[in-house]
N, C-alpha and C. Protein backbone atom coordinates (compact mmCIF):
# COMPACT_ATOMS: atom_id res chain seq x y z
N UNK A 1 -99.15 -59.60 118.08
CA UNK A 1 -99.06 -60.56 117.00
C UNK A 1 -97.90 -60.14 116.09
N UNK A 2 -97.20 -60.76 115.16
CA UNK A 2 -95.89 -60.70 114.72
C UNK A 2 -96.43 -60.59 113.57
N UNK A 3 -95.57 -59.40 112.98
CA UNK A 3 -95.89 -58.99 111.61
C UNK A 3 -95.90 -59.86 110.50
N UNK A 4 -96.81 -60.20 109.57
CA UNK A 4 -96.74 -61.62 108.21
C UNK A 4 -95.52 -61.29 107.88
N UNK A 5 -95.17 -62.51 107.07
CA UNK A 5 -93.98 -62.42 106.40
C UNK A 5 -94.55 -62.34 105.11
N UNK A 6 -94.04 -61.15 104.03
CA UNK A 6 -94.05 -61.20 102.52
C UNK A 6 -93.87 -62.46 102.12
N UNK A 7 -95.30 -62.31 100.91
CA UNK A 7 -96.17 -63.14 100.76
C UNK A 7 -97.34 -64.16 101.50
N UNK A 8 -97.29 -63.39 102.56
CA UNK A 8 -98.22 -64.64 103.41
C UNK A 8 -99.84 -63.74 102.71
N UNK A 9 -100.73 -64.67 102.49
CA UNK A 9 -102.31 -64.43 102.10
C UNK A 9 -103.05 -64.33 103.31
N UNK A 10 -102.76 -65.39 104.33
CA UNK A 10 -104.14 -65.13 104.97
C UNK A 10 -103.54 -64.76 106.67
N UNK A 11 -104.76 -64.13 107.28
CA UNK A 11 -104.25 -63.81 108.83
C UNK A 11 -103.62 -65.11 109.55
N UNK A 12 -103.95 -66.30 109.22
CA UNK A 12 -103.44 -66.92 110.20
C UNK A 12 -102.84 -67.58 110.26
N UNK A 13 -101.92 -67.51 108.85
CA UNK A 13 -100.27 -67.80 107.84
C UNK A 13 -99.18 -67.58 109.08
N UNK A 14 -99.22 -66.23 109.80
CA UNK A 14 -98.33 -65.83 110.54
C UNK A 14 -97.89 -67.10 112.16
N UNK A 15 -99.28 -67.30 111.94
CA UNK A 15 -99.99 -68.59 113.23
C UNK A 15 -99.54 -69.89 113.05
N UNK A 16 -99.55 -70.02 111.81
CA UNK A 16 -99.28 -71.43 111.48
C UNK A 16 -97.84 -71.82 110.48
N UNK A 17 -97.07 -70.11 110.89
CA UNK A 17 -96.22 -70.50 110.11
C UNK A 17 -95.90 -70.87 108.83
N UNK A 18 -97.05 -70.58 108.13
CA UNK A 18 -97.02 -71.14 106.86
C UNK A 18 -96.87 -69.73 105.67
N UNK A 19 -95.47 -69.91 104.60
CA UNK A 19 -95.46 -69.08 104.02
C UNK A 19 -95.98 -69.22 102.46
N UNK A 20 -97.12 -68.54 101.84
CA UNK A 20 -98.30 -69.04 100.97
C UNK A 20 -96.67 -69.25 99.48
N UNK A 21 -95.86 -67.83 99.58
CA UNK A 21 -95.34 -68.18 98.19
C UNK A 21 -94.04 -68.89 98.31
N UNK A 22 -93.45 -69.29 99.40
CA UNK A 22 -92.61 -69.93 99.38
C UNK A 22 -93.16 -71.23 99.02
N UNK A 23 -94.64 -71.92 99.12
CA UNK A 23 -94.35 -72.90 99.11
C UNK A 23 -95.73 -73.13 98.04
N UNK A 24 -95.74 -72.19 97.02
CA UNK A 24 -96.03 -71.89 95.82
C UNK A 24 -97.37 -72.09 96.22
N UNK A 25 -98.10 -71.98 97.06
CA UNK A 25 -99.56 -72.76 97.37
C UNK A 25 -100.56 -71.44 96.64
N UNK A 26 -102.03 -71.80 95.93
CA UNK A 26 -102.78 -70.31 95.99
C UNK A 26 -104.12 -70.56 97.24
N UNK A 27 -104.51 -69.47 97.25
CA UNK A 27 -105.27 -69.10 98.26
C UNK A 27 -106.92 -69.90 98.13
N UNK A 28 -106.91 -70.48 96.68
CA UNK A 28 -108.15 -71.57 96.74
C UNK A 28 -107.68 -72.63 95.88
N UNK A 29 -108.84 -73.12 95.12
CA UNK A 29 -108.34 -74.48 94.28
C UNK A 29 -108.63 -73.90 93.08
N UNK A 30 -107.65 -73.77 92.18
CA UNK A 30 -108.12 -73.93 90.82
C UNK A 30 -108.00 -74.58 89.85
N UNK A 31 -106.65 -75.78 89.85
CA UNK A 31 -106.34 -76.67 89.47
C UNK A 31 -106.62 -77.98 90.04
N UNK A 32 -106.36 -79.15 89.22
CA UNK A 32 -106.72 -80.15 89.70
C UNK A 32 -105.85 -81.18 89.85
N UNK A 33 -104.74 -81.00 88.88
CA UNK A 33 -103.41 -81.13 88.71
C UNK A 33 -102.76 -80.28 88.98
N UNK A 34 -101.75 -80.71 89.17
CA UNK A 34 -100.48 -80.40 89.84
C UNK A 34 -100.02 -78.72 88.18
N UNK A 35 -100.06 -77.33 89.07
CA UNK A 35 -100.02 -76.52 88.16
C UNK A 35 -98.99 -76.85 87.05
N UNK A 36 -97.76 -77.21 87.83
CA UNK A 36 -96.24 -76.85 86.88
C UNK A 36 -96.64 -78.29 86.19
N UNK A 37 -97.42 -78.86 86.06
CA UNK A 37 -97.33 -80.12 85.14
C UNK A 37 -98.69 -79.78 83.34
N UNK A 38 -99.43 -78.72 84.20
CA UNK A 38 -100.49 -78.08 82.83
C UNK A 38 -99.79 -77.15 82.18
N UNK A 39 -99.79 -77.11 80.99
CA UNK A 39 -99.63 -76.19 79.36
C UNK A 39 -100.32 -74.98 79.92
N UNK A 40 -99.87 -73.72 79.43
CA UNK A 40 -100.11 -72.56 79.65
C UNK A 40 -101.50 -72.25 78.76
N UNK A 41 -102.10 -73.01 78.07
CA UNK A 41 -103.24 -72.60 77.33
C UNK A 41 -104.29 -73.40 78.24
N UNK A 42 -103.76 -75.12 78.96
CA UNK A 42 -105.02 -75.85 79.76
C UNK A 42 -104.84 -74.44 81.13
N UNK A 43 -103.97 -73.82 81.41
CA UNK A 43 -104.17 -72.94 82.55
C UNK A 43 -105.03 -72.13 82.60
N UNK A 44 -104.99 -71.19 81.24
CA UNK A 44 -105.64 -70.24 81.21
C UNK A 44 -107.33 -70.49 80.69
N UNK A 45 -107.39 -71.60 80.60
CA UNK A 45 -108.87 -72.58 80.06
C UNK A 45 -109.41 -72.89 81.81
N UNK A 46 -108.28 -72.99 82.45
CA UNK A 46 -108.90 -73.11 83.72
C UNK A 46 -109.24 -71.92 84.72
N UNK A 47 -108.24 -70.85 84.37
CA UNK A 47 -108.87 -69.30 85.16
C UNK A 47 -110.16 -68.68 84.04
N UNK A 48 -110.57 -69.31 82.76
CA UNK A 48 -111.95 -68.95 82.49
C UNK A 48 -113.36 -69.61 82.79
N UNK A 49 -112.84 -70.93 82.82
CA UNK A 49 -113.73 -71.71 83.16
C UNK A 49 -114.17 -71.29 85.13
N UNK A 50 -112.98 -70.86 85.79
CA UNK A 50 -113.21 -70.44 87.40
C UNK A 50 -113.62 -69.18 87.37
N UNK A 51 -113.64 -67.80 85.95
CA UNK A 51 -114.55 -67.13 85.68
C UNK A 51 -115.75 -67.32 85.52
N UNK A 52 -116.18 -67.88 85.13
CA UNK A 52 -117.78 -68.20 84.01
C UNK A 52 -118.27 -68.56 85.34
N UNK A 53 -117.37 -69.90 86.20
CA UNK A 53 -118.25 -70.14 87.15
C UNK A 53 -118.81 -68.73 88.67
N UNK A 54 -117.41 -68.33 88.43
CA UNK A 54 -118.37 -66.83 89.90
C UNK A 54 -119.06 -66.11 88.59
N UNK A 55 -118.84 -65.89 87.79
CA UNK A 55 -119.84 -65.06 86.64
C UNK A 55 -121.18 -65.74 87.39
N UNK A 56 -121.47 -66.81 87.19
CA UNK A 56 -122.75 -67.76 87.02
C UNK A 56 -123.56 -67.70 89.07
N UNK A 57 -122.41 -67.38 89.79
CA UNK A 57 -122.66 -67.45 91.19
C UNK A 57 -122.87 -65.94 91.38
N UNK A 58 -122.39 -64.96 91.02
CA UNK A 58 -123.09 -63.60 90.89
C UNK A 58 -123.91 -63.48 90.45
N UNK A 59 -124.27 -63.27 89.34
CA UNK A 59 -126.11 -63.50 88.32
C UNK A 59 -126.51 -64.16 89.80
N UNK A 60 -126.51 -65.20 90.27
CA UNK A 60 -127.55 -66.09 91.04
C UNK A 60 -127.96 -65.13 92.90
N UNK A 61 -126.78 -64.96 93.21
CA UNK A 61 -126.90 -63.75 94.08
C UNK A 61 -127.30 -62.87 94.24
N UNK A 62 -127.60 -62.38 92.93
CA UNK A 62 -128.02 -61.01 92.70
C UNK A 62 -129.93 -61.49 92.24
N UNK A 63 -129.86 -62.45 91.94
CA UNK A 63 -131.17 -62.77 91.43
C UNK A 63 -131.92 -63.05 92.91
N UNK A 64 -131.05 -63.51 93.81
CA UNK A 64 -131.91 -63.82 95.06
C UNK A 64 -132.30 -62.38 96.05
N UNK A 65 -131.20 -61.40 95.68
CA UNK A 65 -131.51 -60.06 96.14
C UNK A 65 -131.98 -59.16 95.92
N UNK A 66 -132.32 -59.13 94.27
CA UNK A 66 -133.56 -58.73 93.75
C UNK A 66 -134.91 -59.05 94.23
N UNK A 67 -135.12 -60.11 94.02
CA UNK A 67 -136.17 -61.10 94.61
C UNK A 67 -136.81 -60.78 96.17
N UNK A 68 -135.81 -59.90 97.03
CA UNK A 68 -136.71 -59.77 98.43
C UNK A 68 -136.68 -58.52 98.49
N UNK A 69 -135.73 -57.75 97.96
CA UNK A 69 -135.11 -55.86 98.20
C UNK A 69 -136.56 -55.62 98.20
N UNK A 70 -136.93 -54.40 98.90
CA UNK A 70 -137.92 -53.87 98.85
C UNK A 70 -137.85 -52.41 98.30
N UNK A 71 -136.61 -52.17 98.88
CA UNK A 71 -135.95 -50.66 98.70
C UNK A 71 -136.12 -50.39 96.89
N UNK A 72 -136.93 -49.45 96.60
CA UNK A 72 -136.71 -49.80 94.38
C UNK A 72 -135.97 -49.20 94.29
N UNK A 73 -135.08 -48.14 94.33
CA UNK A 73 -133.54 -47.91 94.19
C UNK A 73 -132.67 -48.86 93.78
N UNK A 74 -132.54 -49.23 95.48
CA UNK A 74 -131.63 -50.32 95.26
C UNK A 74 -131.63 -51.76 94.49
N UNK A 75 -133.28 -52.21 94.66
CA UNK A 75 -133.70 -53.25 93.68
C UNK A 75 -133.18 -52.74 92.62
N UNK A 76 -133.08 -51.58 91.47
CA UNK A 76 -132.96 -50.77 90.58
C UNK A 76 -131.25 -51.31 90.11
N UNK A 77 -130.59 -50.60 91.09
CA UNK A 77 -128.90 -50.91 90.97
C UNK A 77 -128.59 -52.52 91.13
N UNK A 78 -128.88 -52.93 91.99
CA UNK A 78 -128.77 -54.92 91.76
C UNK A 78 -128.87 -55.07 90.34
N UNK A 79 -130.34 -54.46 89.71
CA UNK A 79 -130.69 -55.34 88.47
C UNK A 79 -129.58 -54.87 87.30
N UNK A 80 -129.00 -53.56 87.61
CA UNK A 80 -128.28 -53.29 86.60
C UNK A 80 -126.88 -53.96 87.02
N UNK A 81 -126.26 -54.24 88.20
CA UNK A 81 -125.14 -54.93 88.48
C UNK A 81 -125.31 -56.31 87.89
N UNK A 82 -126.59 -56.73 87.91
CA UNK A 82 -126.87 -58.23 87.69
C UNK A 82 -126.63 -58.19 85.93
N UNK A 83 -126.99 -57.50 85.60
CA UNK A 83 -126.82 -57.27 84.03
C UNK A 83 -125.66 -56.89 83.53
N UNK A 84 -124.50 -56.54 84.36
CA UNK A 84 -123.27 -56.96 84.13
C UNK A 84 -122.25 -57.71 84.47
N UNK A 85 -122.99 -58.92 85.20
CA UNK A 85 -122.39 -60.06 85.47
C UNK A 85 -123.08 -61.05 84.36
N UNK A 86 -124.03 -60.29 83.58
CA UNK A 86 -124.38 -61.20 82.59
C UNK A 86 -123.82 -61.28 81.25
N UNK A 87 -123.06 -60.10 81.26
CA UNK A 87 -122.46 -59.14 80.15
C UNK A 87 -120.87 -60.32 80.43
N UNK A 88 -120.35 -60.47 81.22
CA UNK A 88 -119.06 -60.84 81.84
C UNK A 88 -119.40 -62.39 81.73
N UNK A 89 -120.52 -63.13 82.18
CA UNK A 89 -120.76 -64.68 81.75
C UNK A 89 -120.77 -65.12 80.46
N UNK A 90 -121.16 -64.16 79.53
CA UNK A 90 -121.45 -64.30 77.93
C UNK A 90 -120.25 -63.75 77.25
N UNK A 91 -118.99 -63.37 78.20
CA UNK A 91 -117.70 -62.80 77.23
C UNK A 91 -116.87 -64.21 77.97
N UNK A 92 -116.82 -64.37 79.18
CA UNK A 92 -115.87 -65.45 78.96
C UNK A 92 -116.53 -66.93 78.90
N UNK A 93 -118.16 -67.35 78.38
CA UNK A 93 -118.71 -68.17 77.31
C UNK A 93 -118.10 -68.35 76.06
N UNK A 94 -118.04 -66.77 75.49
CA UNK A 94 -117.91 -66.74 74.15
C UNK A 94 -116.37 -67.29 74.18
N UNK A 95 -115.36 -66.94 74.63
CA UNK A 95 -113.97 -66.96 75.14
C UNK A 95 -113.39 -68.62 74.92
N UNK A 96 -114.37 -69.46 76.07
CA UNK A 96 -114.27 -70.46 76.19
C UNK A 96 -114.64 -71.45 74.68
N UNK A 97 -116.01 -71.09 74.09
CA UNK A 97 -116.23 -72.13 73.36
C UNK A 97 -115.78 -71.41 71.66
N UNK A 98 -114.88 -70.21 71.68
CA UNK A 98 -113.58 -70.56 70.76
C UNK A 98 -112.72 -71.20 70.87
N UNK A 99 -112.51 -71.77 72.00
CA UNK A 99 -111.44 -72.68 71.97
C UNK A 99 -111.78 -73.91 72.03
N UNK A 100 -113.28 -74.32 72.01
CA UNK A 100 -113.42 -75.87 72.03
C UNK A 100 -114.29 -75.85 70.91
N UNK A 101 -114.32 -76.37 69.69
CA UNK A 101 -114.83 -76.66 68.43
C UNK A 101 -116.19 -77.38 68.74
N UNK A 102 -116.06 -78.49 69.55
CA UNK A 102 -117.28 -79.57 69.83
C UNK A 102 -118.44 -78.51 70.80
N UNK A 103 -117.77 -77.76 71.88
CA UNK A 103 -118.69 -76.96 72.79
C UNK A 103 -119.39 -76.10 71.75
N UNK A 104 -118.37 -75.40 71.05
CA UNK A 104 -119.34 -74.39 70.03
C UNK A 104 -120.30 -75.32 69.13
N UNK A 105 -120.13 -76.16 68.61
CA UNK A 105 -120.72 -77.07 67.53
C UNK A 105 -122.39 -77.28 68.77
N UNK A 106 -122.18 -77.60 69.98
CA UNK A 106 -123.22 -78.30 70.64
C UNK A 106 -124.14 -76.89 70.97
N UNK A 107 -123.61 -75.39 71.42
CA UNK A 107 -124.44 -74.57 71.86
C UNK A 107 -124.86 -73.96 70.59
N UNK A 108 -124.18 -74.10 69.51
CA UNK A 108 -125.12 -73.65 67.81
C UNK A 108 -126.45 -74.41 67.80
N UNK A 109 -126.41 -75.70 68.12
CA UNK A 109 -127.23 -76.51 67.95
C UNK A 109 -128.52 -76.60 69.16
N UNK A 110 -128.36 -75.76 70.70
CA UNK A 110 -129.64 -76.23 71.33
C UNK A 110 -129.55 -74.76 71.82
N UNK A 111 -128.59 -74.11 71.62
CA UNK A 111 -129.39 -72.49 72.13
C UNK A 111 -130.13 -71.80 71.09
N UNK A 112 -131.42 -71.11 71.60
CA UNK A 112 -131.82 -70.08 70.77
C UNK A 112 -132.44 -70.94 69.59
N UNK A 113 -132.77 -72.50 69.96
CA UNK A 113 -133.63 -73.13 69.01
C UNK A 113 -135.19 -73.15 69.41
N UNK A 114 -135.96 -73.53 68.70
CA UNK A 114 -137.20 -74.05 68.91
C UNK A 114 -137.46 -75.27 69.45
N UNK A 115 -138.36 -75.69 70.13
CA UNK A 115 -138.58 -77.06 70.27
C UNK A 115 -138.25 -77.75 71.47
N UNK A 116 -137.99 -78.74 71.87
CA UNK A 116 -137.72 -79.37 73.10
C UNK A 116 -136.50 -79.28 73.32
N UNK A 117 -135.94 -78.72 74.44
CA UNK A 117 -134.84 -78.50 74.65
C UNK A 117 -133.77 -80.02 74.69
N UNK A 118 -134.05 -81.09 75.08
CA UNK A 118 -133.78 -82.30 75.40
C UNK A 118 -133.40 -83.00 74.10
N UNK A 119 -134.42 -82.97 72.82
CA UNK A 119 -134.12 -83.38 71.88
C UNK A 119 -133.40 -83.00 71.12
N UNK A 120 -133.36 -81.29 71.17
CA UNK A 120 -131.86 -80.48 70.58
C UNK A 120 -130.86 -81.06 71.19
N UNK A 121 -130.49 -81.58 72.56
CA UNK A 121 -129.76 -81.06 72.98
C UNK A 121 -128.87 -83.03 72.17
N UNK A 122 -129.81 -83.79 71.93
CA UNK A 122 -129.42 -85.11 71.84
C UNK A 122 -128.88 -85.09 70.40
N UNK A 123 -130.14 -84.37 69.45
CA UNK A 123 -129.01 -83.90 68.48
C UNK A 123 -127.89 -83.37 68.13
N UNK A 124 -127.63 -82.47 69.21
CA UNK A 124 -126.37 -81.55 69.18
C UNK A 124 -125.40 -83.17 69.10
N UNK A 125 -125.58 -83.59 70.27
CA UNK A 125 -124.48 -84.77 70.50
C UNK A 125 -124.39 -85.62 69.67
N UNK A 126 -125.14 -85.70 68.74
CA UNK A 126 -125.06 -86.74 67.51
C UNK A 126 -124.28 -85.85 66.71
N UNK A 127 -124.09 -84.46 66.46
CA UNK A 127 -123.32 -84.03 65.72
C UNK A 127 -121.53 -83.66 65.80
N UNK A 128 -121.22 -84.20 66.97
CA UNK A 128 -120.06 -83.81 67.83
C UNK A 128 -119.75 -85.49 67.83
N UNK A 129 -120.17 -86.75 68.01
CA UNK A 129 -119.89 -87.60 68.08
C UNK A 129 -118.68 -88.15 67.36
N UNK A 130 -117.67 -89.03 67.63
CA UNK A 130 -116.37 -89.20 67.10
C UNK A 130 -116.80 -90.41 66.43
């Protein structure tokens, strides 16, 4: 097999000829638009928001492997790995809804309240409303 060419990402770049940075491509999706056309602040709103989300897919992984481990050791180390993917969901949370006024305004209003979650959550939106 013929050695990749610098910058190729994946094994079978070399196969298909395809060179990842010549032709500026990344290795998943993280945009939705076209990159060179987003502001360097909607960019970086979008590598936190593609944080929070594997943040949110680890916690869930780890919750399903807790859940059967039998081994308590290792059940032991999951739960503490899991507790720092929770540590890492709640820093780039916090991250995110400094920068959106209405998101912070809505999670003041239905997290960590009393009461029906549904009806907070309708109030929140009455308070964010334009």
């Amino acid at each position: 097999m013929p050695k990749p060419e610098r910058g190729i990402f994946s094994p079978y770049a070399s196969i298909l000829k395809v060179n990842y940075t010549k032709y500026n491509l990344m290795g998943f999706d993280q945009y939705h638009e076209p990159a060179e056309e987003l502001s360097q602040p909607v960019r970086t709103f979008a590598r936190m928001i593609k944080s929070l989300i594997e943040e949110a897919e680890a916690i869930d992984w780890y919750e399903q492997r807790i859940s059967v481990e039998k081994d308590k050791q290792a059940k032991k180390i999951m739960e503490n790995t899991q507790k720092e993917e929770f540590i890492h969901f709640a820093m780039d949370l916090e991250f995110l809804l400094r920068k959106k006024d209405k998101w912070r305004t809505i999670m003041k209003n239905v997290l960590f309240k009393a009461g029906d979650i549904v009806k907070n959550g309708e109030k929140a939106e009455e308070k964010v409303e334009d």
